[in-house]
C-alpha atoms as a PDB file:
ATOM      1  CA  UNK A   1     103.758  53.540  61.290  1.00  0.00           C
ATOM      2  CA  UNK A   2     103.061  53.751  57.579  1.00  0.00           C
ATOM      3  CA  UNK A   3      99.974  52.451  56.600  1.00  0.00           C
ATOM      4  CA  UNK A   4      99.389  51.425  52.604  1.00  0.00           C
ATOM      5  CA  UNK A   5      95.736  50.641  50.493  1.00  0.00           C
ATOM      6  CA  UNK A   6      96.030  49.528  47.325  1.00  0.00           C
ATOM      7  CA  UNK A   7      92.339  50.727  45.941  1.00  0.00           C
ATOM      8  CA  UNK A   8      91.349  47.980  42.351  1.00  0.00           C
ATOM      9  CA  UNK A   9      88.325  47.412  40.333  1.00  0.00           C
ATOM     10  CA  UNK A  10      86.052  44.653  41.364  1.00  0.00           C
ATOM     11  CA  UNK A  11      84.025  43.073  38.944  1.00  0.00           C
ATOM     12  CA  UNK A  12      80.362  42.673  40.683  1.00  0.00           C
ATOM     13  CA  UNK A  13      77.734  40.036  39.612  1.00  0.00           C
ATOM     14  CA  UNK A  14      75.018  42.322  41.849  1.00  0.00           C
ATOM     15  CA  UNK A  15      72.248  40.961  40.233  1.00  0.00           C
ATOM     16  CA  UNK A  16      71.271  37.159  39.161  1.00  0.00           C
ATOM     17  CA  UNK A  17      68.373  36.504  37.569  1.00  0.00           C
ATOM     18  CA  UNK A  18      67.587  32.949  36.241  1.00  0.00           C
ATOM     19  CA  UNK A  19      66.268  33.064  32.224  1.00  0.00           C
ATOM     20  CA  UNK A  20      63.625  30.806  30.934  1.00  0.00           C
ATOM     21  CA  UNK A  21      64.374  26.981  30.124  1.00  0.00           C
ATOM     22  CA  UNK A  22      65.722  26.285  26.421  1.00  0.00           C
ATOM     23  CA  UNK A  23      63.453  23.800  24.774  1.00  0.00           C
ATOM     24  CA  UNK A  24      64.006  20.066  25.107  1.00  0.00           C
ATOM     25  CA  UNK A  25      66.624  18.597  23.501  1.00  0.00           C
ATOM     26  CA  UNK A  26      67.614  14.937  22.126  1.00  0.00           C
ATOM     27  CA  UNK A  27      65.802  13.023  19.548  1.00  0.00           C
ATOM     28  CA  UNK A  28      64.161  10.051  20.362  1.00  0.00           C
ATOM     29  CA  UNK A  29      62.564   7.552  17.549  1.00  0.00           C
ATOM     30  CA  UNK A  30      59.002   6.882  17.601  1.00  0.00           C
ATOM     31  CA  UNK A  31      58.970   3.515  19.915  1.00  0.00           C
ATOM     32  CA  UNK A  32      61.526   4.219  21.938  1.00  0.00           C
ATOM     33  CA  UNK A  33      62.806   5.947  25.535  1.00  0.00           C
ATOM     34  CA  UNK A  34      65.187   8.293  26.323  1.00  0.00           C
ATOM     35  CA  UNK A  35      67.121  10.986  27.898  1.00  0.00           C
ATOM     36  CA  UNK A  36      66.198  14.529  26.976  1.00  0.00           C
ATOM     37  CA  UNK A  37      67.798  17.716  28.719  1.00  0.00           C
ATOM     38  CA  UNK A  38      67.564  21.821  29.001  1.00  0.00           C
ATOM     39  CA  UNK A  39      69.480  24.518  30.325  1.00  0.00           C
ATOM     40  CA  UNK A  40      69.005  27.909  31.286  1.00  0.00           C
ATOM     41  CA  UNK A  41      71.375  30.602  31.860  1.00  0.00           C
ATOM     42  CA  UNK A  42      71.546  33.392  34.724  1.00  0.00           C
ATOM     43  CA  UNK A  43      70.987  37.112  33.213  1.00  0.00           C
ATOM     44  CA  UNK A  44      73.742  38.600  35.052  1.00  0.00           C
ATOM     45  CA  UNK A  45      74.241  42.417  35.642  1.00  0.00           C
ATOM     46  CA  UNK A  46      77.911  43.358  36.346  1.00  0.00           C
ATOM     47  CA  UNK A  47      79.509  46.416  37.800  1.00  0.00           C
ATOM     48  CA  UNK A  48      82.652  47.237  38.975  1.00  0.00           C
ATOM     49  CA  UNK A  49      83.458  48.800  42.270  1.00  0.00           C
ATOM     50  CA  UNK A  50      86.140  50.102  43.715  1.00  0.00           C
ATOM     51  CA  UNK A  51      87.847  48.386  46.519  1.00  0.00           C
ATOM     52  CA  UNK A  52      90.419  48.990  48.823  1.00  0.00           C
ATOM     53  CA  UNK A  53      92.699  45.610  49.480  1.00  0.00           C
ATOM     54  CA  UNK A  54      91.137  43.021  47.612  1.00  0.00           C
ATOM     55  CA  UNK A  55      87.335  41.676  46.101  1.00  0.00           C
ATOM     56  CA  UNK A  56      86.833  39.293  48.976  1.00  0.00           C
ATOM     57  CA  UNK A  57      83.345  39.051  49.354  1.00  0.00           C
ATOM     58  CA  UNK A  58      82.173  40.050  46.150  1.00  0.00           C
ATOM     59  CA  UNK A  59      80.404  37.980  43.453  1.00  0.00           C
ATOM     60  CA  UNK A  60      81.967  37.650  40.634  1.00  0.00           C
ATOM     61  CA  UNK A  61      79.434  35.596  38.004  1.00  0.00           C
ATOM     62  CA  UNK A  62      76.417  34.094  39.277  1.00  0.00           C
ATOM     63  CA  UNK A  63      77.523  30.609  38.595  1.00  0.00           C
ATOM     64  CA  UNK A  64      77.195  27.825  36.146  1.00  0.00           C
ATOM     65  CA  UNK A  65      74.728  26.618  33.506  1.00  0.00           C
ATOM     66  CA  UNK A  66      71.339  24.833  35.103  1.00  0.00           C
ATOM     67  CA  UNK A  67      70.374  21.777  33.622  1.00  0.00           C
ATOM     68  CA  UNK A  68      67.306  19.503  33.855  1.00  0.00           C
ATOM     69  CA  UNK A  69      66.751  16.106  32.503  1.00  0.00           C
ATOM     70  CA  UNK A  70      64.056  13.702  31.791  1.00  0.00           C
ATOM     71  CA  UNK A  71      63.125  10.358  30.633  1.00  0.00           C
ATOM     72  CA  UNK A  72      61.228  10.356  27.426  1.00  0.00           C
ATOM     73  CA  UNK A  73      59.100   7.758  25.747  1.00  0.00           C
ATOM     74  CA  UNK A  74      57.840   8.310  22.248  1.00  0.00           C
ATOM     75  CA  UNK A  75      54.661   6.091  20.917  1.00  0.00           C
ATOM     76  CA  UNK A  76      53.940   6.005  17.733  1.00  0.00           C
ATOM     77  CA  UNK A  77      50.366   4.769  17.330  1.00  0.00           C
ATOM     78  CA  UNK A  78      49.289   2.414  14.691  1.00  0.00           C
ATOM     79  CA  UNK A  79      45.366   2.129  13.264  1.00  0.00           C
ATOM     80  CA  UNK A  80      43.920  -1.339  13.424  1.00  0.00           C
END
């Protein structure tokens, strides 16, 4: 019995660290409501490793874009 590895390069996401939040964005008029949203991005540190077979197992990206939203009001206030 022959027995055959194939040894690749897997890329590794081995460390996912969540940024800060952009700033708010979406304009709203003064005297109305609305929807504004942020995002924030993972600071991802890549390697590659060495593997024999196949990257099951191993993390390639940290994943997707976080977003938050929120309902907005903006009063403009008048003088008597």
């Amino acid at each position: 019995m022959t027995w055959s590895f194939t040894a690749g390069s897997c890329k590794n996401a081995y460390a996912c660290h969540l940024r800060e939040w952009s700033n708010w964005e979406g304009d709203i008029a003064p005297g109305t409501c609305g929807r504004q949203s942020r995002y924030r991005d993972y600071n991802q540190h890549t390697r590659y490793d060495v593997r024999e077979g196949n990257c099951n197992g191993i993390p390639s990206s940290c994943g997707s874009r976080q977003y938050n939203y929120r309902d907005w009001c903006k009063f403009s206030l008048q003088e008597a």
